[in-house]
Protein backbone atom coordinates (compact mmCIF):
# COMPACT_ATOMS: atom_id res chain seq x y z
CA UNK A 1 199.84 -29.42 63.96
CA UNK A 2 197.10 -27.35 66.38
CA UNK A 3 193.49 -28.41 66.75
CA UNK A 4 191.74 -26.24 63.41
CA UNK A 5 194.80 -26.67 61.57
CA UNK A 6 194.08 -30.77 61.80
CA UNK A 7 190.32 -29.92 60.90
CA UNK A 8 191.44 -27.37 58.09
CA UNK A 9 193.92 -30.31 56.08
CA UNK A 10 191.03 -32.72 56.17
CA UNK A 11 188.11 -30.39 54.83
CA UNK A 12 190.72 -28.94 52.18
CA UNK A 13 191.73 -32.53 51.50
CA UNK A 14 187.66 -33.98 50.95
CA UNK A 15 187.10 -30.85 48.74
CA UNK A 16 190.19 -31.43 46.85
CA UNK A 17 188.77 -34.82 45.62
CA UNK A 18 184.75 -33.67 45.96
CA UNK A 19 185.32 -31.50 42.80
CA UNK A 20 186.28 -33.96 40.15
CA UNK A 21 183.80 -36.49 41.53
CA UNK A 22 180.95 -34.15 41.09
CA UNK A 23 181.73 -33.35 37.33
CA UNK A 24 182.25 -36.60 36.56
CA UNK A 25 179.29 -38.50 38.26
CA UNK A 26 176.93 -35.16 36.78
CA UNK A 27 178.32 -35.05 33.62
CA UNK A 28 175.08 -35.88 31.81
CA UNK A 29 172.72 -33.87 33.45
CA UNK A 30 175.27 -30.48 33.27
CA UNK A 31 175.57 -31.15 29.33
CA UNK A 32 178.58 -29.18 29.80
CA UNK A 33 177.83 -26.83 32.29
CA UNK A 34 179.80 -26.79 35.39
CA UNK A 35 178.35 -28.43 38.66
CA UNK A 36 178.36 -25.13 40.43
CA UNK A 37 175.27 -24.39 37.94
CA UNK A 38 172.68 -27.27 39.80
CA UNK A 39 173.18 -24.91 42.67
CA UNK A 40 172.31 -21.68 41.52
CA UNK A 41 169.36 -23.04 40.03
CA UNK A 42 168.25 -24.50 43.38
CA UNK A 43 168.93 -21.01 44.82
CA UNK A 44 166.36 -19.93 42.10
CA UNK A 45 164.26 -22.53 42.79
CA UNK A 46 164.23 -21.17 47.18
CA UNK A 47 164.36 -17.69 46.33
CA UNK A 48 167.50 -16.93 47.61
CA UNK A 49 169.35 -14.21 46.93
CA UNK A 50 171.81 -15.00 44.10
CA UNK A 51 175.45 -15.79 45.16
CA UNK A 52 178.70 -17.16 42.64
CA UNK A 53 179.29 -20.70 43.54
CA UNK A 54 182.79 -21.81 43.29
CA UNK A 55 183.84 -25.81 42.54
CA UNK A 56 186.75 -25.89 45.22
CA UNK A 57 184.08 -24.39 48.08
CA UNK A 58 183.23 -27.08 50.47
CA UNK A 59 180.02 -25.43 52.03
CA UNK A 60 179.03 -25.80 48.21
CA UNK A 61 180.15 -29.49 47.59
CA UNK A 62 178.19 -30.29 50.82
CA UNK A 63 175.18 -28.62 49.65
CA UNK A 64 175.03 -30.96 46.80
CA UNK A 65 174.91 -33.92 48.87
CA UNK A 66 172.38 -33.12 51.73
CA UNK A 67 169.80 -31.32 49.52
CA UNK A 68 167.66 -32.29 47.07
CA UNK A 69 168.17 -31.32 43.44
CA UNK A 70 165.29 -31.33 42.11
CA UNK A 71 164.55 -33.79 39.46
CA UNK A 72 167.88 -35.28 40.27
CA UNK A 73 166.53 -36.10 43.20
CA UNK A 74 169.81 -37.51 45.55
CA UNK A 75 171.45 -38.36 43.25
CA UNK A 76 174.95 -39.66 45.84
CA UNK A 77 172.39 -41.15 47.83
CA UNK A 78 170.59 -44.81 48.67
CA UNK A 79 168.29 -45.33 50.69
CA UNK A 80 169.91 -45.54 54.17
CA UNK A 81 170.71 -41.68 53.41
CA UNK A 82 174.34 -42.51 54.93
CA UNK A 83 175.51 -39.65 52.12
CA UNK A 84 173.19 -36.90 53.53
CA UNK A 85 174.29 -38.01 57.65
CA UNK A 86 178.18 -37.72 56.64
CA UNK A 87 177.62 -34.39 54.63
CA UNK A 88 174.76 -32.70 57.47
CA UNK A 89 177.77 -33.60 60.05
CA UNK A 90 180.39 -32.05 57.98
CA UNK A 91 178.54 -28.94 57.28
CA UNK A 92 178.72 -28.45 61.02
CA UNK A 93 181.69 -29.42 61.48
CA UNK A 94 182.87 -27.02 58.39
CA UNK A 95 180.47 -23.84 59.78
CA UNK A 96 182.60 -24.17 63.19
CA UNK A 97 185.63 -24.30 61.18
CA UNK A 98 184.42 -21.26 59.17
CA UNK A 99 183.49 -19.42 62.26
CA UNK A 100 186.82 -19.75 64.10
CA UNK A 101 185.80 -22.32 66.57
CA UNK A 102 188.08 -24.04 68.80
CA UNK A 103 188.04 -27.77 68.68
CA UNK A 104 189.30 -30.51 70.67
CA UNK A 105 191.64 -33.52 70.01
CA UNK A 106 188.16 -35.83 69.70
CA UNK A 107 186.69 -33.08 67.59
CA UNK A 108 189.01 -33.59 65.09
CA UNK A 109 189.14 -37.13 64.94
CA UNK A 110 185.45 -36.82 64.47
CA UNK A 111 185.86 -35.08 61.93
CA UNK A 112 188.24 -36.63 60.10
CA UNK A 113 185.93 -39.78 60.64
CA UNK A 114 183.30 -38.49 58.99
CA UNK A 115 185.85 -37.39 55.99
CA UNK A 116 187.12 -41.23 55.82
CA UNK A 117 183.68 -43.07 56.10
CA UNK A 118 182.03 -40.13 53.22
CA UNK A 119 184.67 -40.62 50.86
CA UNK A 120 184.50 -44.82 51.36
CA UNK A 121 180.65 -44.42 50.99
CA UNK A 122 181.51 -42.78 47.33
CA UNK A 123 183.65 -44.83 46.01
CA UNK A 124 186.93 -42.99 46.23
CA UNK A 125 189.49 -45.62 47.31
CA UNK A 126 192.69 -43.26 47.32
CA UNK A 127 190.87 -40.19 48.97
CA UNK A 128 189.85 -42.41 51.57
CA UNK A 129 193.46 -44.06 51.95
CA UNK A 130 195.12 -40.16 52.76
CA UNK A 131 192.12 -39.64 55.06
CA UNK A 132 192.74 -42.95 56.96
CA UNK A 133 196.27 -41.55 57.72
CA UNK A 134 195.15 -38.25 58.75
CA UNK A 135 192.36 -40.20 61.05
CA UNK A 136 194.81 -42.10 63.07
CA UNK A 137 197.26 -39.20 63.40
CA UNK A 138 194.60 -37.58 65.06
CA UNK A 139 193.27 -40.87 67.32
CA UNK A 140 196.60 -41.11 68.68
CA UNK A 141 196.56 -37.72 69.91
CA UNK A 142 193.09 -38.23 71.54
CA UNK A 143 194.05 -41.63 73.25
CA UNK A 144 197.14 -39.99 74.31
CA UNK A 145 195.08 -37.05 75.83
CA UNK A 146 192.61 -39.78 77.64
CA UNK A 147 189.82 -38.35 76.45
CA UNK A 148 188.19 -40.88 74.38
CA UNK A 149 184.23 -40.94 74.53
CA UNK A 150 180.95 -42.29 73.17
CA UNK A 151 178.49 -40.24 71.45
CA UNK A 152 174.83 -41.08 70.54
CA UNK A 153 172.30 -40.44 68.36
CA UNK A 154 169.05 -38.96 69.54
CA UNK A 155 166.34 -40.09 66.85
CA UNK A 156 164.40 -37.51 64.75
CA UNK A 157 160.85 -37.41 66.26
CA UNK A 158 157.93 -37.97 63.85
CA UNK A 159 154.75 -37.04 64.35
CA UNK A 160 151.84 -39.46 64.65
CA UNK A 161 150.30 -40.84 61.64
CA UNK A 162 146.72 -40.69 60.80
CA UNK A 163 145.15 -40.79 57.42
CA UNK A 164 147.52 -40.10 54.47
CA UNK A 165 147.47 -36.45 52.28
CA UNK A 166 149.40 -35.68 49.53
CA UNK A 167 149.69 -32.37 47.89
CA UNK A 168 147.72 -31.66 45.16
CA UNK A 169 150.64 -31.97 42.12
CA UNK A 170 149.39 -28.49 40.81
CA UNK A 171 151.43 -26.96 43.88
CA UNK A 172 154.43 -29.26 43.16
CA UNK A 173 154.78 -26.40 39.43
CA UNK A 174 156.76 -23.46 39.97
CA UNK A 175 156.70 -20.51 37.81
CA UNK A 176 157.82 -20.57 34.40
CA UNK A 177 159.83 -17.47 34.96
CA UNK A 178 162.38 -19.17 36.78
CA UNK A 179 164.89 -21.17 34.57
CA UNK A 180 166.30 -24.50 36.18
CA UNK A 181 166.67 -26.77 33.78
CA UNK A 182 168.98 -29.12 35.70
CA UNK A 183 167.18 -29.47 38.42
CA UNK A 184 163.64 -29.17 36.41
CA UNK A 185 160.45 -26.88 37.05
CA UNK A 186 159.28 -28.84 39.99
CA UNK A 187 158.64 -26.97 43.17
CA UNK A 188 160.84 -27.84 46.12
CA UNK A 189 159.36 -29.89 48.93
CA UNK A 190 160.35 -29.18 52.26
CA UNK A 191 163.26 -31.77 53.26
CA UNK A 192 163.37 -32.32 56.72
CA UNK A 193 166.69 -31.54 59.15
CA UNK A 194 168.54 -35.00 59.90
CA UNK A 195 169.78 -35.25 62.81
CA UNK A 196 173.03 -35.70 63.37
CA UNK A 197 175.75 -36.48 66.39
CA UNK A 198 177.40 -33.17 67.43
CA UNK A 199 178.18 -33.65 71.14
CA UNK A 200 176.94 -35.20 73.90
CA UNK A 201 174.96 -33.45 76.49
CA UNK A 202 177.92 -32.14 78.47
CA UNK A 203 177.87 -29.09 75.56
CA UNK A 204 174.44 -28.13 76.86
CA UNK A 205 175.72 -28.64 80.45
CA UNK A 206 178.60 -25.81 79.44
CA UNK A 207 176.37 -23.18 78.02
CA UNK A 208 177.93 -20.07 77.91
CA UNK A 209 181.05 -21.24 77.75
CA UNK A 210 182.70 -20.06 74.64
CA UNK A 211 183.71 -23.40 73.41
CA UNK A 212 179.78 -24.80 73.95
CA UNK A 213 177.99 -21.94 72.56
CA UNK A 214 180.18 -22.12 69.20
CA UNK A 215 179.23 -26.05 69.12
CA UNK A 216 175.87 -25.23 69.65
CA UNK A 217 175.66 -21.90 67.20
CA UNK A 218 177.01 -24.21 64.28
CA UNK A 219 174.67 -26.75 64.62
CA UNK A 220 172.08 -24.44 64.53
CA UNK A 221 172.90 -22.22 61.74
CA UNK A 222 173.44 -25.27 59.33
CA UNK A 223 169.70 -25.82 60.50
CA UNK A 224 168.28 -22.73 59.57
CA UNK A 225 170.11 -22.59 56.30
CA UNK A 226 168.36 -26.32 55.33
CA UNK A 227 165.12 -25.97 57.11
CA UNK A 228 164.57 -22.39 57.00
CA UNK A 229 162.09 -20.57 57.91
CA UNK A 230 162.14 -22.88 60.71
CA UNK A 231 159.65 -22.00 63.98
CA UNK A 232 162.30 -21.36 66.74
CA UNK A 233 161.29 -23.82 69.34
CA UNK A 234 161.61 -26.47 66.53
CA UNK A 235 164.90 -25.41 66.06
CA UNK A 236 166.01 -25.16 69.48
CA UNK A 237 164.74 -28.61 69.70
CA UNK A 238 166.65 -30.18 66.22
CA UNK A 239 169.72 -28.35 67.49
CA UNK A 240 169.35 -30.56 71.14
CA UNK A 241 169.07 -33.61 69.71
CA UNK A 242 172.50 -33.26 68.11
CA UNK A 243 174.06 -33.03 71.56
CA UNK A 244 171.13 -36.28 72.60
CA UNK A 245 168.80 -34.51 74.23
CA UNK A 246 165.57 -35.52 72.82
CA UNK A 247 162.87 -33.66 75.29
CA UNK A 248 163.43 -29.81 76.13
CA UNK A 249 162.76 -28.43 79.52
CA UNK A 250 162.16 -24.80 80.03
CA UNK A 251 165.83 -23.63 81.33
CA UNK A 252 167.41 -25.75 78.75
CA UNK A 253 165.66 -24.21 75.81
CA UNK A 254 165.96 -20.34 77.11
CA UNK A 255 169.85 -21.34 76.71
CA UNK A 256 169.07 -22.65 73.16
CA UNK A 257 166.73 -19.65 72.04
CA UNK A 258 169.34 -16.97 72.98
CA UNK A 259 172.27 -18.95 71.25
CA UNK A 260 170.06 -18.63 68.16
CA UNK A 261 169.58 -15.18 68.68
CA UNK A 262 172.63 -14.46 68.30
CA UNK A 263 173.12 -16.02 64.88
CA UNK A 264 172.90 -13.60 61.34
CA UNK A 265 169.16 -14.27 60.99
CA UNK A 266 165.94 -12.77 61.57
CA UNK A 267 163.42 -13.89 64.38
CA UNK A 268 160.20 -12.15 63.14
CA UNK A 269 157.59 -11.65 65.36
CA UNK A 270 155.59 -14.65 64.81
CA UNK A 271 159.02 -16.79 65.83
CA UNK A 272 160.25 -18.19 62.87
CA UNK A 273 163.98 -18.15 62.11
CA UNK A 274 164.69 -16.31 58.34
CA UNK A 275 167.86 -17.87 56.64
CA UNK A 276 170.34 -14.35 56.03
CA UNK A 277 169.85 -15.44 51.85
CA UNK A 278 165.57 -14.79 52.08
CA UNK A 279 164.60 -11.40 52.04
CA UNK A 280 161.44 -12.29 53.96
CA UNK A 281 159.83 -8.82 52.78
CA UNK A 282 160.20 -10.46 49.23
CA UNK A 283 160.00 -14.54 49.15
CA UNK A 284 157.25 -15.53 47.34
CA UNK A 285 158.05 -19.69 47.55
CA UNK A 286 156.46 -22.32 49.74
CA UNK A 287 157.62 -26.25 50.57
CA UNK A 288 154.78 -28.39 50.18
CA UNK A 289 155.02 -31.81 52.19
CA UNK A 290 153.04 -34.80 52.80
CA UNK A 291 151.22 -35.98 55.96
CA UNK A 292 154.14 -38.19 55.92
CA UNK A 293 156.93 -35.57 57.07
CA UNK A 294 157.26 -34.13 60.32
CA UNK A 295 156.25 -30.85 60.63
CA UNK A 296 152.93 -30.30 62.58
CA UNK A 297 151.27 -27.64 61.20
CA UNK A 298 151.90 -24.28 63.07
CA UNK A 299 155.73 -25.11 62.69
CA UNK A 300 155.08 -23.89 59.11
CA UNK A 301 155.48 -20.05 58.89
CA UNK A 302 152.66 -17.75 57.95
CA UNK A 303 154.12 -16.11 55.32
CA UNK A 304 154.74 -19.62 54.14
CA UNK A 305 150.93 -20.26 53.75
CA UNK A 306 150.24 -16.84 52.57
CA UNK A 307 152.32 -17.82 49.83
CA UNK A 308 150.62 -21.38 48.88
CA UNK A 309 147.52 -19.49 49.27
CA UNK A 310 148.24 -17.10 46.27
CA UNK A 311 149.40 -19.69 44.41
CA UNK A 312 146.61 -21.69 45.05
CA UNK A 313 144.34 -18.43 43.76
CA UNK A 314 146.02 -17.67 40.51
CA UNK A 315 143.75 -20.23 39.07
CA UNK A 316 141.05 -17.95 40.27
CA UNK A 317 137.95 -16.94 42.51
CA UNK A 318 137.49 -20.32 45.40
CA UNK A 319 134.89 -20.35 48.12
CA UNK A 320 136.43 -19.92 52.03
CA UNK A 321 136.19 -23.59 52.72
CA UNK A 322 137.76 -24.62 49.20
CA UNK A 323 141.08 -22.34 49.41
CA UNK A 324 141.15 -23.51 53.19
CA UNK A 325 140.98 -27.03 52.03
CA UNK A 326 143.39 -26.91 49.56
CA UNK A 327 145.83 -24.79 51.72
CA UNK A 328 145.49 -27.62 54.26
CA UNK A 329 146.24 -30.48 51.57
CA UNK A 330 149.53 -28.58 50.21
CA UNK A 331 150.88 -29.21 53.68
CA UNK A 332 150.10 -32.79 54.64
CA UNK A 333 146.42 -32.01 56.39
CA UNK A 334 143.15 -32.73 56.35
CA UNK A 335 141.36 -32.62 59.81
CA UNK A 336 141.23 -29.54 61.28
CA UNK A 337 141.81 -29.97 64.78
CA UNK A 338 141.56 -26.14 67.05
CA UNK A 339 145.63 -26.15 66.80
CA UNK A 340 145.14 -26.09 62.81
CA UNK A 341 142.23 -23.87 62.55
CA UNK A 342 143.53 -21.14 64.71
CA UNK A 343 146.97 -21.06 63.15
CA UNK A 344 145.47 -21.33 59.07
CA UNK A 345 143.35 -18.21 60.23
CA UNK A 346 146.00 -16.46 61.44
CA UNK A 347 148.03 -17.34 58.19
CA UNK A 348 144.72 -15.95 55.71
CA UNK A 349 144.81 -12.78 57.77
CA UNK A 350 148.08 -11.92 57.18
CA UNK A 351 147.94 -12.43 53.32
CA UNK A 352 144.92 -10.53 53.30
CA UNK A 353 146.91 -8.29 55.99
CA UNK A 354 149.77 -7.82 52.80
CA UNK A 355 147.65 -7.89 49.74
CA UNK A 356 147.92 -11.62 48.35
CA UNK A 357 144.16 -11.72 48.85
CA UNK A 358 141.17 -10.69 49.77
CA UNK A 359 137.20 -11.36 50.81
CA UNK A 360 134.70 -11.04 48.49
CA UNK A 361 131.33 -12.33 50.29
CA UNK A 362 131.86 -16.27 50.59
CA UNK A 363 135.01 -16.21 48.51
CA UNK A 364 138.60 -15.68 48.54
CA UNK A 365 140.33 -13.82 45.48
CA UNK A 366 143.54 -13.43 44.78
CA UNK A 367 145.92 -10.40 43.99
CA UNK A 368 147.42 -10.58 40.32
CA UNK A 369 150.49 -8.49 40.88
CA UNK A 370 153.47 -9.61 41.88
C-alpha cells in the first residue's frame, strides 16, 4: 500500500465510525433531524454561502468537532480541548489528502496517530482497535525507512492582559431572519486558530519544494476557513508555528505570504485573507470577542467593524464617541492606544465609504437597508 493510499484507509476508516457517533451522541438536540443540519445552520449563522452537507464527508465530521456550535457549545469537548487539537490536525492532514499531496512514511503514521488517539479520546473502543493496527503497519514502515523524528509544539501567543472587556450581550443577538434552531440565535464569537504540530522547521527550510509548499498550503487553508477573514501576516504567522517557528523574520514570511497567495481566496487590499464561502461584497456578520482572546485589534478586518458598527446603529442615532466606544467593547477594548485609534478610523470611513452610515453633526446614523 503507497503513501496516500495508507492516509486514504485511515480517514475513510475514522469517518466510517464518526457518522453513527454523531447521531447518536446529538440525538436530542437534532429531534430527528440529521447531524448534517447543526452545520448548515452554522453556515447561516457565518454567512456562508449555502453548501449540502453529507454524513459520510470527513471535512464535515471534523467541522463538528473543532468549531463551536452555538448553544451546543463543544459539545465532544473538555476542557483540555484534546478533541479540537486531534480534529484541527486532521483537517490538515485531510486538506493535503484532498489536494493530492504527497506524504511520507512518518506522515502517515502521524496521521494515523492522530486517528487512534481521537477515536480513544471518544470513547470508541473497536474504532480505535482497527486504527491501532493500521498505526503500527505504518510505524514499521517508518522505522524501517530510518526516518523516525520528534516534532514540537510551538505555543499559541496571547496577547498581554490589561483590564478585562466583555462585549456588550446585545451584539452576542443575531437577526431573527436567520433560522438556527440547533445551534440557537446567538451570534458567533470569533474562536481562535489552535495550533497544531504539522512539521518541523525543515518544511520552511524546503520552500518551494513541491512537497513543502503543499504542507505549508494545507495548513494554511484550514486556517483561513476557521479564522477567516484573517489579516495575512497573522496567518503567515499561525501557519509557522505549526512547523515551530514561533517568531517570523522578513525572508521567512515573504515565503509564507506567497504560499497563501496562491490558495482559492481573496487578499483584499487592506490584507485580510476572505474564506472562498464569504462573498466579501455581501457578508454582513461580525465575531465579537473578549479582551481575553488574542487578536489585537487591527488583526480584525474593516469590513468586520463596519459591520458591528451597523449593528450597533440599528438601535438608532449615537454620538461619535458612544458608537466608537461601543465598537471598541464588541471586540475586547477599551483604551485607545494610536494603533487602535488609527485603525477604528479607518474602519468608520469605510462604512461610511459603503453606506452602513453616515455623519450627522456630532452623531453617527445608521443606514436601514440592507
Amino acid at each position: 500500500m503507497d503513501n496516500r493510499a495508507a492516509i486514504q484507509k485511515g480517514l475513510d476508516h475514522l469517518a466510517s465510525r464518526l457518522n453513527p457517533y454523531f447521531a447518536a451522541a446529538l440525538t436530542d438536540e437534532l429531534g430527528g433531524l440529521p447531524w448534517t443540519a447543526v452545520l448548515t445552520e452554522l453556515d447561516r449563522a457565518k454567512g456562508y454561502t449555502p453548501r449540502q452537507h453529507s454524513s459520510g464527508d470527513l471535512q464535515a465530521q471534523l467541522r463538528l468537532l473543532t468549531e463551536r456550535l452555538g448553544k451546543l457549545g463543544f459539545p465532544f469537548d473538555d476542557p483540555t480541548r484534546t478533541v479540537s487539537v486531534l480534529g484541527g490536525e486532521l483537517r490538515i492532514v485531510r486538506n493535503r489528502w484532498a489536494h493530492n499531496d504527497d506524504f511520507s512514511s512518518l506522515d502517515v503514521w502521524r496521521a494515523l496517530d492522530f486517528v487512534v488517539r481521537l477515536l480513544s479520546h471518544l470513547g470508541d473502543h473497536e474504532g480505535t482497535t482497527t486504527a491501532e493496527i493500521l498505526r503500527t503497519d505504518a510505524l514499521s514502515r517508518v522505522v524501517a525507512e530510518s526516518g523516525l523524528t520528534e516534532t514540537t509544539v510551538s505555543p499559541t501567543e496571547t496577547e498581554d492582559g490589561g483590564e478585562h472587556v466583555e462585549p456588550d450581550k446585545a451584539v452576542l443577538e443575531r437577526d431573527g431572519h436567520i433560522e438556527t434552531p440547533t445551534i440557537g440565535e446567538q451570534r458567533l464569537e470569533f474562536e481562535q486558530w489552535i495550533v497544531v504540530p504539522a512539521g518541523d522547521i525543515a518544511v520552511l527550510d524546503d520552500l518551494p519544494k513541491k512537497i513543502a509548499k503543499e504542507a505549508v498550503r494545507a495548513v494554511a487553508a484550514e486556517i483561513v476557513e476557521y479564522e477567516g477573514p484573517i489579516q495575512l501576516d497573522r496567518l503567515a504567522s499561525l501557519t509557522a508555528q505549526s512547523f515551530g517557528v514561533s517568531r517570523l523574520y522578513d525572508a521567512r514570511s515573504r515565503k509564507l505570504i506567497y504560499q497563501i497567495k496562491m490558495l482559492d481566496c481573496e487578499v483584499d487590499s487592506e490584507k485580510f485573507v476572505w474564506p472562498a464561502r464569504i462573498d466579501r461584497a455581501t457578508w454582513t456578520e461580525f465575531r465579537p470577542n473578549s479582551s481575553s482572546i488574542s487578536r489585537p485589534f487591527d488583526e480584525i478586518s474593516p469590513v468586520e467593524i463596519a459591520n458591528a458598527a451597523r449593528f450597533i446603529l440599528r438601535g438608532g442615532p449615537m454620538e461619535i464617541d458612544q458608537l466608537e466606544t461601543s465598537v471598541l467593547r464588541t471586540f475586547g477594548r477599551r483604551r485607545r492606544s494610536p494603533m487602535i485609534k488609527n485603525h477604528l478610523q479607518k474602519s468608520l470611513k469605510y462604512a461610511q465609504s459603503v453606506g452602513f452610515l453616515r455623519v450627522d453633526r456630532d452623531r453617527y446614523i445608521g443606514t436601514t437597508n440592507e
